[in-house]
C-alpha atoms as a PDB file:
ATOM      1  CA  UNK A   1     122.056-107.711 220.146  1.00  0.00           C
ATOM      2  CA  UNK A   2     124.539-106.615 217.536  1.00  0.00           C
ATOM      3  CA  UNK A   3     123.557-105.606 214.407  1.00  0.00           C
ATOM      4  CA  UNK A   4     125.608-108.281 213.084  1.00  0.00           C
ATOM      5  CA  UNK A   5     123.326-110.363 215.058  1.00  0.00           C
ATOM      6  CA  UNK A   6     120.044-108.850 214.032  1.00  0.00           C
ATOM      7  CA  UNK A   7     121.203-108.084 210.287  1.00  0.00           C
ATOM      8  CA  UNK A   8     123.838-110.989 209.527  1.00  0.00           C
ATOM      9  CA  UNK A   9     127.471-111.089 208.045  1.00  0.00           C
ATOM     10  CA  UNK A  10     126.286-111.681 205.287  1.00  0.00           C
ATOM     11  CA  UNK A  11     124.866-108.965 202.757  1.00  0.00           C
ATOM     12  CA  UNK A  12     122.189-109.905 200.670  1.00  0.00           C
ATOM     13  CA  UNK A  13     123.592-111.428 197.406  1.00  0.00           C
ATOM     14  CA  UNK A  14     121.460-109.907 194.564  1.00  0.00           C
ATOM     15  CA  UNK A  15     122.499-106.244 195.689  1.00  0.00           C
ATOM     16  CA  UNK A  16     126.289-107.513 196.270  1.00  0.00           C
ATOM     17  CA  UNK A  17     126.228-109.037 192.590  1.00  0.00           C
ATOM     18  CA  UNK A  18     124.311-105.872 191.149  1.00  0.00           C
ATOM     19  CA  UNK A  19     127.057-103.935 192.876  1.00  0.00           C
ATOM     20  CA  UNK A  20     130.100-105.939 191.706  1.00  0.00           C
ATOM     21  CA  UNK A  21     128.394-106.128 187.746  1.00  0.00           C
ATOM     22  CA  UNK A  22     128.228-101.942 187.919  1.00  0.00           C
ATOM     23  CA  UNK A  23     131.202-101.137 189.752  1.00  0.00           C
ATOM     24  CA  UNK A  24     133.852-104.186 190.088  1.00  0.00           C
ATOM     25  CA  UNK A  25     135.536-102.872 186.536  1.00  0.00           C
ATOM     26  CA  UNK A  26     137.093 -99.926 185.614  1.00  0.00           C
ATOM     27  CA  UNK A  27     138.869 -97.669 182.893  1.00  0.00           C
ATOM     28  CA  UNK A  28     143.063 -98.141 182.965  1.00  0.00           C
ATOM     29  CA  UNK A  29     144.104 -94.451 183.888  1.00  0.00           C
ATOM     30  CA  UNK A  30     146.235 -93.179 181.433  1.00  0.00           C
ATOM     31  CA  UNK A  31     148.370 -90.410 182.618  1.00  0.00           C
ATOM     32  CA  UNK A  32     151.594 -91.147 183.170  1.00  0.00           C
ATOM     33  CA  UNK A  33     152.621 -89.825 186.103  1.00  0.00           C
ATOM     34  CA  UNK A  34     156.100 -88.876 187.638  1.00  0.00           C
ATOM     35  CA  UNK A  35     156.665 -90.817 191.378  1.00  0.00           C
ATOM     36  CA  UNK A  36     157.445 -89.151 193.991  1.00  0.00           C
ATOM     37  CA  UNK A  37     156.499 -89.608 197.729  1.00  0.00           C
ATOM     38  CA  UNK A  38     153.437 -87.207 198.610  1.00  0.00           C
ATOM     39  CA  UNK A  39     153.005 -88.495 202.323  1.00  0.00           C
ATOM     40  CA  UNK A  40     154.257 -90.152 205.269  1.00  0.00           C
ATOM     41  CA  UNK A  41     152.224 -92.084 207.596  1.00  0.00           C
ATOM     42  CA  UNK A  42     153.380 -93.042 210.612  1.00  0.00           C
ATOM     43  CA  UNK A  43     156.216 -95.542 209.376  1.00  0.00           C
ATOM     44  CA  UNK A  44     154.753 -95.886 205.960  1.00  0.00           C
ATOM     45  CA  UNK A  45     155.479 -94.116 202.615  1.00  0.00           C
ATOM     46  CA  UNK A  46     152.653 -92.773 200.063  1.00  0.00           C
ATOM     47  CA  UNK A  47     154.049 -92.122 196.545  1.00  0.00           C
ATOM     48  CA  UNK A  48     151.694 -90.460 193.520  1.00  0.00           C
ATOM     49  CA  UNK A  49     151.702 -94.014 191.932  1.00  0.00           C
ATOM     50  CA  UNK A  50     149.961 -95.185 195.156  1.00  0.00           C
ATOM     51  CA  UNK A  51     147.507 -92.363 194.722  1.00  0.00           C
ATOM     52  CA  UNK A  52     146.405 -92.926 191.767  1.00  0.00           C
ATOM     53  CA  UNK A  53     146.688 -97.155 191.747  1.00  0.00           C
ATOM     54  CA  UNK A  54     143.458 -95.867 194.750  1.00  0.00           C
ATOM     55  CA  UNK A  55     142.159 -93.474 192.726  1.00  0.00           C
ATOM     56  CA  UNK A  56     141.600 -96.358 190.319  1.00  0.00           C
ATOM     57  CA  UNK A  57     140.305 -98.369 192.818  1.00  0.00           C
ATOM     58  CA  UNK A  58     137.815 -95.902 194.264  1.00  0.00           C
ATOM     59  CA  UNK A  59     136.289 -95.489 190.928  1.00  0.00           C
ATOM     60  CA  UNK A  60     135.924 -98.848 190.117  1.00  0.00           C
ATOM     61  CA  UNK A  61     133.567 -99.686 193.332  1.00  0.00           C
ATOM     62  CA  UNK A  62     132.043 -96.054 193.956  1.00  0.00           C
ATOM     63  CA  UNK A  63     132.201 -94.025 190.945  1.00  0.00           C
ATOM     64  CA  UNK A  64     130.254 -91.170 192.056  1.00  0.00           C
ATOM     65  CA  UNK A  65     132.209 -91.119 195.347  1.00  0.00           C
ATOM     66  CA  UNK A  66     132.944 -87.215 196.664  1.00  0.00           C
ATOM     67  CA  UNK A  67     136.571 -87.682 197.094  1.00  0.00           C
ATOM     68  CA  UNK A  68     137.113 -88.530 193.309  1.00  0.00           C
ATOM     69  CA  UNK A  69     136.040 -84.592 192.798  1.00  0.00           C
ATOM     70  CA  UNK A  70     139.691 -83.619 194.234  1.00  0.00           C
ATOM     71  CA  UNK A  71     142.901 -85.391 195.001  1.00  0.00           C
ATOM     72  CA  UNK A  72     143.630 -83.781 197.886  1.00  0.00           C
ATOM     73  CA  UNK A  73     140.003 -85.675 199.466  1.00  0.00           C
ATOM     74  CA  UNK A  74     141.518 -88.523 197.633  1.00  0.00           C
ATOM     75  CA  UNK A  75     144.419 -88.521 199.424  1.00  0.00           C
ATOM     76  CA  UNK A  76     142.593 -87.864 202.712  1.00  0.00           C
ATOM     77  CA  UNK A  77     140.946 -90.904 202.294  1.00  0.00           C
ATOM     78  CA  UNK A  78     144.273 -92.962 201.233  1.00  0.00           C
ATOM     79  CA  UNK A  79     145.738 -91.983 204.516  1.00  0.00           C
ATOM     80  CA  UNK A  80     142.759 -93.208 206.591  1.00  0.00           C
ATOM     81  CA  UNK A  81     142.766 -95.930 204.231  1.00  0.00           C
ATOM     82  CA  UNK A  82     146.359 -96.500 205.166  1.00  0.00           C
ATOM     83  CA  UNK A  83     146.170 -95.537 209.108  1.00  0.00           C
ATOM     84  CA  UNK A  84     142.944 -98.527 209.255  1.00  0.00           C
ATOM     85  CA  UNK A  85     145.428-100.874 207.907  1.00  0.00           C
ATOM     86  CA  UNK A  86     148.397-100.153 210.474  1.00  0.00           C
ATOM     87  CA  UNK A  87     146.044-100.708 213.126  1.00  0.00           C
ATOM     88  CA  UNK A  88     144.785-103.858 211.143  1.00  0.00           C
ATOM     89  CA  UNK A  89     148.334-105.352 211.439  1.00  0.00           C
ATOM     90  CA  UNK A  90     148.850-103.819 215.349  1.00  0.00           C
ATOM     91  CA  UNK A  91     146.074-105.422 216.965  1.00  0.00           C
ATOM     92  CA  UNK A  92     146.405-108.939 215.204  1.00  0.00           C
ATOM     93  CA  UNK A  93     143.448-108.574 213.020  1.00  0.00           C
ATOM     94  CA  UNK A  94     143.955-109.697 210.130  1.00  0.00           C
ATOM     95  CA  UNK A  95     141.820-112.783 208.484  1.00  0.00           C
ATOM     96  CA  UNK A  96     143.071-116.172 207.442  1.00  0.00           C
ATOM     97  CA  UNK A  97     142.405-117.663 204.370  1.00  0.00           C
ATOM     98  CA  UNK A  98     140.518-119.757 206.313  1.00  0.00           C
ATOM     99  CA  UNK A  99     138.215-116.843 207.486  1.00  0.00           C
ATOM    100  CA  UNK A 100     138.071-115.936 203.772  1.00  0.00           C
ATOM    101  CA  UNK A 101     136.991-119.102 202.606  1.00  0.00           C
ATOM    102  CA  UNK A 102     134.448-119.232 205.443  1.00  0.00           C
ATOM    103  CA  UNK A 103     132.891-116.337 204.566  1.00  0.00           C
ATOM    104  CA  UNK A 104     132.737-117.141 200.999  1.00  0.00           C
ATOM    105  CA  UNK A 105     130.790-120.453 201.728  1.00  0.00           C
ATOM    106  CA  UNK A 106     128.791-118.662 203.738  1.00  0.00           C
ATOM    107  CA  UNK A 107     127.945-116.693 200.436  1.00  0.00           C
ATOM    108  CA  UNK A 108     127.166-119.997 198.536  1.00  0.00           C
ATOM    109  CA  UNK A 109     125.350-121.594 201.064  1.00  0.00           C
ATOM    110  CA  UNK A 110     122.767-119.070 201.339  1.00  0.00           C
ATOM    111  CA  UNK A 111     122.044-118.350 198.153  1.00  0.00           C
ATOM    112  CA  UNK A 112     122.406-122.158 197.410  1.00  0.00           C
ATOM    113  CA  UNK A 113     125.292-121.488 194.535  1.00  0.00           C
ATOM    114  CA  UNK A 114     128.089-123.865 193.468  1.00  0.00           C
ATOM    115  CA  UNK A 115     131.609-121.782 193.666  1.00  0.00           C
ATOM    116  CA  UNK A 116     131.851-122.742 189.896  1.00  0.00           C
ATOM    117  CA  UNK A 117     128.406-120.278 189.569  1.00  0.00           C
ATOM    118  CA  UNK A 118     129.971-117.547 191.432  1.00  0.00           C
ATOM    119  CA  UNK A 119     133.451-117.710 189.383  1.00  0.00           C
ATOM    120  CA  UNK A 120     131.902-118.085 186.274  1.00  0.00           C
ATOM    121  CA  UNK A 121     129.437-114.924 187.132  1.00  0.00           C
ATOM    122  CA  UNK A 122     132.717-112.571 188.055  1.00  0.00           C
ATOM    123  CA  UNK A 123     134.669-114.140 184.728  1.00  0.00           C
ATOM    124  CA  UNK A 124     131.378-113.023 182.675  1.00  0.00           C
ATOM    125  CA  UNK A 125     132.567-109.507 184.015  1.00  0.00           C
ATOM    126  CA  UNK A 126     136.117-109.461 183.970  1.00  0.00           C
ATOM    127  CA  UNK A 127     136.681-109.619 187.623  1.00  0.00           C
ATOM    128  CA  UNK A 128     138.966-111.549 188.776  1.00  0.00           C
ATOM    129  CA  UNK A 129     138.436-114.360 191.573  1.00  0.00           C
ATOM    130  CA  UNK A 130     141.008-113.314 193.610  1.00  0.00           C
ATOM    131  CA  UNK A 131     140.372-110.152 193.821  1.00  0.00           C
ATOM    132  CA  UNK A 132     137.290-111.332 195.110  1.00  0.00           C
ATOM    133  CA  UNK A 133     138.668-112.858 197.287  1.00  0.00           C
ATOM    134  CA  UNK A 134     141.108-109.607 198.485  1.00  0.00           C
ATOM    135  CA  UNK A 135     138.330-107.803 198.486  1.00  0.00           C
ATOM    136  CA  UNK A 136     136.074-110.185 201.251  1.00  0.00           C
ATOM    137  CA  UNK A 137     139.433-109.913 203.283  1.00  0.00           C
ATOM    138  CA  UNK A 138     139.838-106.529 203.992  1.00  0.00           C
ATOM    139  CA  UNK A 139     135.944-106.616 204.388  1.00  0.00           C
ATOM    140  CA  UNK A 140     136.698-108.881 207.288  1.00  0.00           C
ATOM    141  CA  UNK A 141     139.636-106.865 208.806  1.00  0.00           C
ATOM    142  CA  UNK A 142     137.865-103.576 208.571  1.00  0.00           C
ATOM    143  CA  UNK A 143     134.510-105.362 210.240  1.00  0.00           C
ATOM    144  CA  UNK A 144     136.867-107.132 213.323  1.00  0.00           C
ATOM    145  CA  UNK A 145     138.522-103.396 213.815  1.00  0.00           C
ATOM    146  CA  UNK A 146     135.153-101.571 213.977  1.00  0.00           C
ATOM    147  CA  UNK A 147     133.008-104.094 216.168  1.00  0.00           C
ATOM    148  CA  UNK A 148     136.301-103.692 218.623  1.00  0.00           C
ATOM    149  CA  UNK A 149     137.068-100.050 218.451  1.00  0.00           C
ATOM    150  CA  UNK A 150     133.767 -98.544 217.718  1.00  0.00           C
ATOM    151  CA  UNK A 151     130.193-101.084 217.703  1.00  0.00           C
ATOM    152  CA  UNK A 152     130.666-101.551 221.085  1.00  0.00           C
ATOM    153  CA  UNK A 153     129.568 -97.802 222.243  1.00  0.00           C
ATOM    154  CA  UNK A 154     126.620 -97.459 219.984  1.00  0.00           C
ATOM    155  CA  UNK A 155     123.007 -98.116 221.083  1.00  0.00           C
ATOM    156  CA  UNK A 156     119.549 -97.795 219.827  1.00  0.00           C
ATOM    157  CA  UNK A 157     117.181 -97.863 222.382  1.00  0.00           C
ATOM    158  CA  UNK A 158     113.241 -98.925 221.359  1.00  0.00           C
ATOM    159  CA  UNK A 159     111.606 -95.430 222.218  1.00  0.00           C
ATOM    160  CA  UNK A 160     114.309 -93.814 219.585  1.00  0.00           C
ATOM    161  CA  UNK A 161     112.951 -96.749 216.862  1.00  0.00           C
ATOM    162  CA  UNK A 162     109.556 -96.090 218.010  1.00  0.00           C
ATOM    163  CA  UNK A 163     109.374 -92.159 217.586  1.00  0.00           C
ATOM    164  CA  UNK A 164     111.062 -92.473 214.263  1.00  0.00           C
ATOM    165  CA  UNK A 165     108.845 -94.489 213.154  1.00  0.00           C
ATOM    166  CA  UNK A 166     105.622 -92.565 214.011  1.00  0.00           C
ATOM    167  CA  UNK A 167     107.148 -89.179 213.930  1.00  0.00           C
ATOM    168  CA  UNK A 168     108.981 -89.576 210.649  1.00  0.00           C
ATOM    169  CA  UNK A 169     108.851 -92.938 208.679  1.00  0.00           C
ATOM    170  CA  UNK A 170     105.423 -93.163 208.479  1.00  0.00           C
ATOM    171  CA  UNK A 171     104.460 -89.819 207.295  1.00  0.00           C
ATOM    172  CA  UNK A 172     107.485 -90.897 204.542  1.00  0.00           C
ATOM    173  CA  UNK A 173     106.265 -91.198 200.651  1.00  0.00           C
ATOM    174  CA  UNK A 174     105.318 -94.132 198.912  1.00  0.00           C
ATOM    175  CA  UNK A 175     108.400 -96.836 197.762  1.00  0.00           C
ATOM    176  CA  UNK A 176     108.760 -97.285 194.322  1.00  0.00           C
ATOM    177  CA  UNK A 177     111.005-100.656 193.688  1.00  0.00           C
ATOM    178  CA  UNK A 178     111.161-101.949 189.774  1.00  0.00           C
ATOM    179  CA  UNK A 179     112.307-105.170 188.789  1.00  0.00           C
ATOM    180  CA  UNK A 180     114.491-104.864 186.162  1.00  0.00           C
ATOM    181  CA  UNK A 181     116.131-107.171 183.171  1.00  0.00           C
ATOM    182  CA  UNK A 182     119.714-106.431 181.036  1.00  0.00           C
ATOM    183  CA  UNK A 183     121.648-107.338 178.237  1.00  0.00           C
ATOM    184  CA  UNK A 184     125.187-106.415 178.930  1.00  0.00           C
ATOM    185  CA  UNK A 185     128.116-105.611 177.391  1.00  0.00           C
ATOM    186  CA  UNK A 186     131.545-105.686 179.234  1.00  0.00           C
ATOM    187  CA  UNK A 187     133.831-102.662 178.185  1.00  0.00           C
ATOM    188  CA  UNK A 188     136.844-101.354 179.215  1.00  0.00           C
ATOM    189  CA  UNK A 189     138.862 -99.390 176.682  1.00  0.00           C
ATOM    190  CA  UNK A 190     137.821 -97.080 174.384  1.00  0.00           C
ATOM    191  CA  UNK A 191     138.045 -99.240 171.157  1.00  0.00           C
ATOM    192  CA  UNK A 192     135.839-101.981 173.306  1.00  0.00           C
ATOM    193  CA  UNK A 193     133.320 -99.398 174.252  1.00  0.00           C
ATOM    194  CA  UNK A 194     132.686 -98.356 170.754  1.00  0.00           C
ATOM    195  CA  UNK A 195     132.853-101.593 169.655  1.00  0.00           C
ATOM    196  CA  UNK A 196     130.386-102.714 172.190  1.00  0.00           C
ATOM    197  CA  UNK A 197     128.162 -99.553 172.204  1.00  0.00           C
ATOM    198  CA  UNK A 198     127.417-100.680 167.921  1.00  0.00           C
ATOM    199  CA  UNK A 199     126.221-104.138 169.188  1.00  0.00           C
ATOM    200  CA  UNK A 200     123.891-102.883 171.877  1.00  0.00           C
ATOM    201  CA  UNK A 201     122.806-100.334 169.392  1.00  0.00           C
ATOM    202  CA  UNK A 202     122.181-102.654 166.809  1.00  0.00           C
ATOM    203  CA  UNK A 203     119.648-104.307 169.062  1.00  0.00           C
ATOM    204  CA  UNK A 204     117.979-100.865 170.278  1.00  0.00           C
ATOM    205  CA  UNK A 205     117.236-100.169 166.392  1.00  0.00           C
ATOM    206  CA  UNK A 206     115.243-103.506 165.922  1.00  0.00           C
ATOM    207  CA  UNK A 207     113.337-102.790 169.755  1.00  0.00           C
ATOM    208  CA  UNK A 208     112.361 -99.102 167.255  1.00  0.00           C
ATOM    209  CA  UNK A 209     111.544-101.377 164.613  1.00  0.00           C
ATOM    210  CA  UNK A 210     108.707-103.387 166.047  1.00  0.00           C
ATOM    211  CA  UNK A 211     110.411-106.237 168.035  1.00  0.00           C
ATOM    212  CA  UNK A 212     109.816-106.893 171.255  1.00  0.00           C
ATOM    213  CA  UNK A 213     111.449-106.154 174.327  1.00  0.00           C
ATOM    214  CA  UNK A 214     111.226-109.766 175.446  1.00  0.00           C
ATOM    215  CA  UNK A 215     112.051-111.357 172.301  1.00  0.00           C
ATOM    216  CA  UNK A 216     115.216-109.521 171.851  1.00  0.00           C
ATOM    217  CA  UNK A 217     116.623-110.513 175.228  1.00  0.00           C
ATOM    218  CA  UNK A 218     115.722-114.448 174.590  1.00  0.00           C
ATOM    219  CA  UNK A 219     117.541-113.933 170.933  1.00  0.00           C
ATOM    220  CA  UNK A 220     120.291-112.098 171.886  1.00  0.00           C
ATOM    221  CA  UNK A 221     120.976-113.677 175.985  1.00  0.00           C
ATOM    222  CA  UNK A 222     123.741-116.009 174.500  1.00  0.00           C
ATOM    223  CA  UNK A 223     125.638-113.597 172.799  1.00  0.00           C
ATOM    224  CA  UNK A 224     125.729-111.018 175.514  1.00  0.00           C
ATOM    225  CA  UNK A 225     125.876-111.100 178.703  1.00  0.00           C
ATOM    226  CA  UNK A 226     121.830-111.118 180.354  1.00  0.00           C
ATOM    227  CA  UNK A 227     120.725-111.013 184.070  1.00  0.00           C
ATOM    228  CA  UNK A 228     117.391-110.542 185.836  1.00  0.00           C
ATOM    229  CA  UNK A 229     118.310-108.301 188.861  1.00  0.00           C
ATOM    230  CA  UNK A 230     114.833-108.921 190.265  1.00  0.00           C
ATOM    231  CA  UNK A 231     112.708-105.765 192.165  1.00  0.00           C
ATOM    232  CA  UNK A 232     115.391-102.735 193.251  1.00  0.00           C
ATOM    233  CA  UNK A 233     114.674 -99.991 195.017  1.00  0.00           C
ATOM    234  CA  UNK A 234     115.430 -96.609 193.967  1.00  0.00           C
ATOM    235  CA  UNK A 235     118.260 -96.555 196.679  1.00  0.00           C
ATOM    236  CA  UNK A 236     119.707 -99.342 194.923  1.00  0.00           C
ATOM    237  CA  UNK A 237     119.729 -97.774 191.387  1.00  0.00           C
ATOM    238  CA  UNK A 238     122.811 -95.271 190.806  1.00  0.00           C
ATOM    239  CA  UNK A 239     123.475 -92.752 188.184  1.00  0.00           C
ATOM    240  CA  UNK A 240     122.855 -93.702 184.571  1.00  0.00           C
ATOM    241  CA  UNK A 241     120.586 -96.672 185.736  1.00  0.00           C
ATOM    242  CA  UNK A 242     118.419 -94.433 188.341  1.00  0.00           C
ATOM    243  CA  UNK A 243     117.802 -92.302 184.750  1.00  0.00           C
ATOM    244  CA  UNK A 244     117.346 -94.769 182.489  1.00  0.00           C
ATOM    245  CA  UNK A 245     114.790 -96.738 183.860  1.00  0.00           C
ATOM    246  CA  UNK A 246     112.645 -93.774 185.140  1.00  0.00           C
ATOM    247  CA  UNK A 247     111.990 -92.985 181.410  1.00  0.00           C
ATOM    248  CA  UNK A 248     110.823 -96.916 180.198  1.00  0.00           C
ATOM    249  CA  UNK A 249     107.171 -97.754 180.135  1.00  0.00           C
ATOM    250  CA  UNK A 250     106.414-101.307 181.033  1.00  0.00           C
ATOM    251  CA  UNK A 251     108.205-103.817 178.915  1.00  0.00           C
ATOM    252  CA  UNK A 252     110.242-101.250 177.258  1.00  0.00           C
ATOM    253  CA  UNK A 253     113.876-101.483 176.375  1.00  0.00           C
ATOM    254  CA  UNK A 254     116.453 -98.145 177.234  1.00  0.00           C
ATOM    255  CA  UNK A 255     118.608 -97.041 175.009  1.00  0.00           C
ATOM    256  CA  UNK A 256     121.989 -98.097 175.381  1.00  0.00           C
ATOM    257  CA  UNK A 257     123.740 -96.336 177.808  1.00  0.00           C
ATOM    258  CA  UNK A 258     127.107 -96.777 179.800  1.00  0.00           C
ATOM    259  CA  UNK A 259     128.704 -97.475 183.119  1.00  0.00           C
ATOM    260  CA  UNK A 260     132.306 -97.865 184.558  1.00  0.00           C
ATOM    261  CA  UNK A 261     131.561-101.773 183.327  1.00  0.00           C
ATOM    262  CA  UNK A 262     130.454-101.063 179.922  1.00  0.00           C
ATOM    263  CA  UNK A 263     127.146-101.035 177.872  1.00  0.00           C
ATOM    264  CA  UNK A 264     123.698-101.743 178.981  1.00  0.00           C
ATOM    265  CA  UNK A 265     120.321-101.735 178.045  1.00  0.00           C
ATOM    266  CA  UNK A 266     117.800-102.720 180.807  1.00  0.00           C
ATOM    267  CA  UNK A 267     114.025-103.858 180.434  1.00  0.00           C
ATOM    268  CA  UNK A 268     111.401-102.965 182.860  1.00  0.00           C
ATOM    269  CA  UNK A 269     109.609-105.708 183.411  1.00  0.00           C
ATOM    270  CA  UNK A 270     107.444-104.146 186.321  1.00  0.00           C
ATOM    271  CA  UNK A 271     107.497-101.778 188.839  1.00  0.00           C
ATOM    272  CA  UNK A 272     105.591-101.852 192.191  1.00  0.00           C
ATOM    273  CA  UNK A 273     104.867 -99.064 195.438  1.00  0.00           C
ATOM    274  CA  UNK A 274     104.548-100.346 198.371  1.00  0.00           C
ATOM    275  CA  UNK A 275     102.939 -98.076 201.037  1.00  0.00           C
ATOM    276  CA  UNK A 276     104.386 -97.278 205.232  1.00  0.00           C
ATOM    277  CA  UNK A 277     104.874-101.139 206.880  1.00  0.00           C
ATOM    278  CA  UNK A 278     103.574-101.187 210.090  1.00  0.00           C
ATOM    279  CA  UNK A 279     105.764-100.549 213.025  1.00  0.00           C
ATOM    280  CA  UNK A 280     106.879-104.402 213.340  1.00  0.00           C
ATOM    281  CA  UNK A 281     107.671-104.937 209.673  1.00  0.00           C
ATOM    282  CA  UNK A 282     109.620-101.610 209.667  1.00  0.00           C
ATOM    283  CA  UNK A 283     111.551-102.138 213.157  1.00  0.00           C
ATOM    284  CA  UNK A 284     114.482-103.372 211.822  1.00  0.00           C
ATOM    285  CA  UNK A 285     114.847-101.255 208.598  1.00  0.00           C
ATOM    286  CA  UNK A 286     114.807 -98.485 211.368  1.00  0.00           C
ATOM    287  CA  UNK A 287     117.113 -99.628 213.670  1.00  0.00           C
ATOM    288  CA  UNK A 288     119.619-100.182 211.060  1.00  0.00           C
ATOM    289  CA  UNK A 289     118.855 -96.347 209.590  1.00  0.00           C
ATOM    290  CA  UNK A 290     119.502 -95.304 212.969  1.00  0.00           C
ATOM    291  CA  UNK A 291     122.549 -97.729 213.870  1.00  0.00           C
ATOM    292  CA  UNK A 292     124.372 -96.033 210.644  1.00  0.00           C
ATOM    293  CA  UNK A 293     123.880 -92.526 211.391  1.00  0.00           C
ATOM    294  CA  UNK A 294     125.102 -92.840 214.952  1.00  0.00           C
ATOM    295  CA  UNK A 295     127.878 -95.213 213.263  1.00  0.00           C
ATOM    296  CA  UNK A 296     128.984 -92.489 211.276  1.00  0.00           C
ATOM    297  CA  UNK A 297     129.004 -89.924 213.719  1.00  0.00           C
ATOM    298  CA  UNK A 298     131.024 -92.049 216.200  1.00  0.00           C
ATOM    299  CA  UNK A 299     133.376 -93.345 213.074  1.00  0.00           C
ATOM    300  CA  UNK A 300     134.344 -89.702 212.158  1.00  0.00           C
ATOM    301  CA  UNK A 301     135.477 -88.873 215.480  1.00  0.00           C
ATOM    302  CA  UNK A 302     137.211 -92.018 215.819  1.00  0.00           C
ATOM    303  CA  UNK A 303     139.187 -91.370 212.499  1.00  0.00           C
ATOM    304  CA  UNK A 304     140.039 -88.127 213.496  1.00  0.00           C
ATOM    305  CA  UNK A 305     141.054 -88.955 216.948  1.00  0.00           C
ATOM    306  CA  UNK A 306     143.506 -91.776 215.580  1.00  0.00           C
ATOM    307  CA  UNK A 307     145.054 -89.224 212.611  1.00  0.00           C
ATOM    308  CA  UNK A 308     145.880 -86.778 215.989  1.00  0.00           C
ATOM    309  CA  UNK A 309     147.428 -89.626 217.755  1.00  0.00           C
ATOM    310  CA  UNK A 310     149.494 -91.023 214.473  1.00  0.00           C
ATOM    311  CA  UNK A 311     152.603 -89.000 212.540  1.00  0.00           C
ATOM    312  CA  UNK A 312     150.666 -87.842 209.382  1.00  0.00           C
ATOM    313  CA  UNK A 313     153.055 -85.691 207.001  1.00  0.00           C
ATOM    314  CA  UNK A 314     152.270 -84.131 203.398  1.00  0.00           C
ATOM    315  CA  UNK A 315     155.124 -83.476 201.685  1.00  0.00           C
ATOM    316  CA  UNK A 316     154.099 -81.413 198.481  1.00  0.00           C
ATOM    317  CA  UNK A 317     151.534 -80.300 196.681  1.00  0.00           C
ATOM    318  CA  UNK A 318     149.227 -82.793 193.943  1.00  0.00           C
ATOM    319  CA  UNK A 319     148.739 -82.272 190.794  1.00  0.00           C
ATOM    320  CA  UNK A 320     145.533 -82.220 190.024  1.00  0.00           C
ATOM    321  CA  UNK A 321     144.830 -84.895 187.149  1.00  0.00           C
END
């Protein structure tokens, strides 16, 4: 079975809408920068503008991602970037806007949501439907490329699920997972963030004062924007949230604090540790564990093999920004 059998298309939607409220926006970069063409791939130009117009990108959906530390890994990453597109277009991949569509009812139909719901919950935080929509796209392309070029070749037989489970996973620590309530504040520039940033801290100051946690979010949910992300794991919490919450009692409210999307403060309405499943109820965490690592192993030497087999030029030097 594939894991796109055993897991679905279809990620689960509170961790894809967590993901897009965190990481969908981003700051404008504001260096203006002189164009020039820093790379040739295969038939295909890459010019400074297109490095950065990435760079941009990159930040908005993975801010703590390793190749925003240089722009030479940047650029590394644009050309493979670049290289899975060309193949993309040479093997006839590419998805329809019917496949897009699909895929998006797919979305609303299992988590029972009207489109309207789903539009209005990406307007709420600036992102744009079709973008969206782009985005689910090249989701699709990459997905057709890999299960062809690479899915195929990768097993995981049951004695490799079953020894990682005894040998490893269940000697593992406890799971903490805490369900977790906001009141956000969409911010992009740097006169919205400080604008924001008062309002949020206008509300922290009467939490100080005596008011409740709970209270506050019911009197201020219309005015900002509130969600109920429900129990996370620590594996889903990133940077400033992983921090934040790990200092709040029960029923506290943080103190403001920011992210590439703009101001939050979160609420932690409970948190919960759950102790080793046994080896049924933990089967198919493990296979996927497994499935990824020898994914990425076979992925990297894929990549590599198809940069050796394409015309991959640097032409100068980038300034580092």
């Amino acid at each position: 079975m594939t894991p796109q059998g055993r897991f679905g298309k279809v990620g689960h939607m509170r961790k894809l809408l967590f993901l897009l409220i965190f990481f969908h926006l981003s700051f404008a970069l504001s260096a203006k920068v002189t164009d020039r063409i820093i790379a040739v791939v295969n038939d295909d130009i890459v010019t400074l503008s297109d490095l950065y117009a990435f760079k941009k990108e990159v930040l908005a959906n993975s801010p703590d991602a390793p190749e925003l530390k240089s722009d030479a890994a940047l650029l590394n990453l644009l050309i493979e970037t670049r290289l899975t597109q060309q193949l993309i277009q040479k093997l006839g991949l590419e998805a329809s806007e019917e496949d897009v569509n699909g895929q998006i009812n797919q979305i609303l139909k299992s988590q029972n949501i009207e489109k309207k719901e789903l539009e209005s919950f990406l307007k709420q935080r600036g992102v744009v439907f079709s973008e969206y929509k782009k985005n689910i796209k090249e989701n699709i392309e990459r997905q057709r490329l890999l299960e062809r070029e690479i899915q195929s070749s990768i097993s995981v037989p049951e004695e490799d699920i079953k020894g990682y489970y005894y040998n490893t996973y269940k000697k593992g620590t406890q799971k903490i997972s805490y369900h977790i309530r906001q009141i956000f504040f969409p911010a992009k520039t740097k006169e919205e963030i400080s604008e924001q940033m008062k309002a949020a801290d206008k509300i922290y100051q009467e939490f100080k004062l005596g008011a409740s946690a709970d209270k506050l979010i019911e009197k201020h949910m219309k005015d900002a924007g509130f969600s109920d992300l429900g129990f996370l794991g620590e594996e889903d919490l990133i940077g400033s949230f992983k921090s934040a919450v790990k200092k709040l009692r029960l029923k506290d409210l943080s103190p403001p604090f920011t992210s590439a999307s703009g101001i939050h403060l979160i609420q932690l309405v409970e948190a919960k540790r759950e102790g080793a499943k046994s080896y049924t109820e933990a089967k198919d965490e493990i296979f996927k564990k497994l499935y990824d690592e020898r994914f990425q192993k076979v992925l990297s030497s894929w990549i590599k093999r198809k940069k050796e087999e394409a015309f991959i030029k640097k032409l100068s030097p980038i300034e580092q920004k």
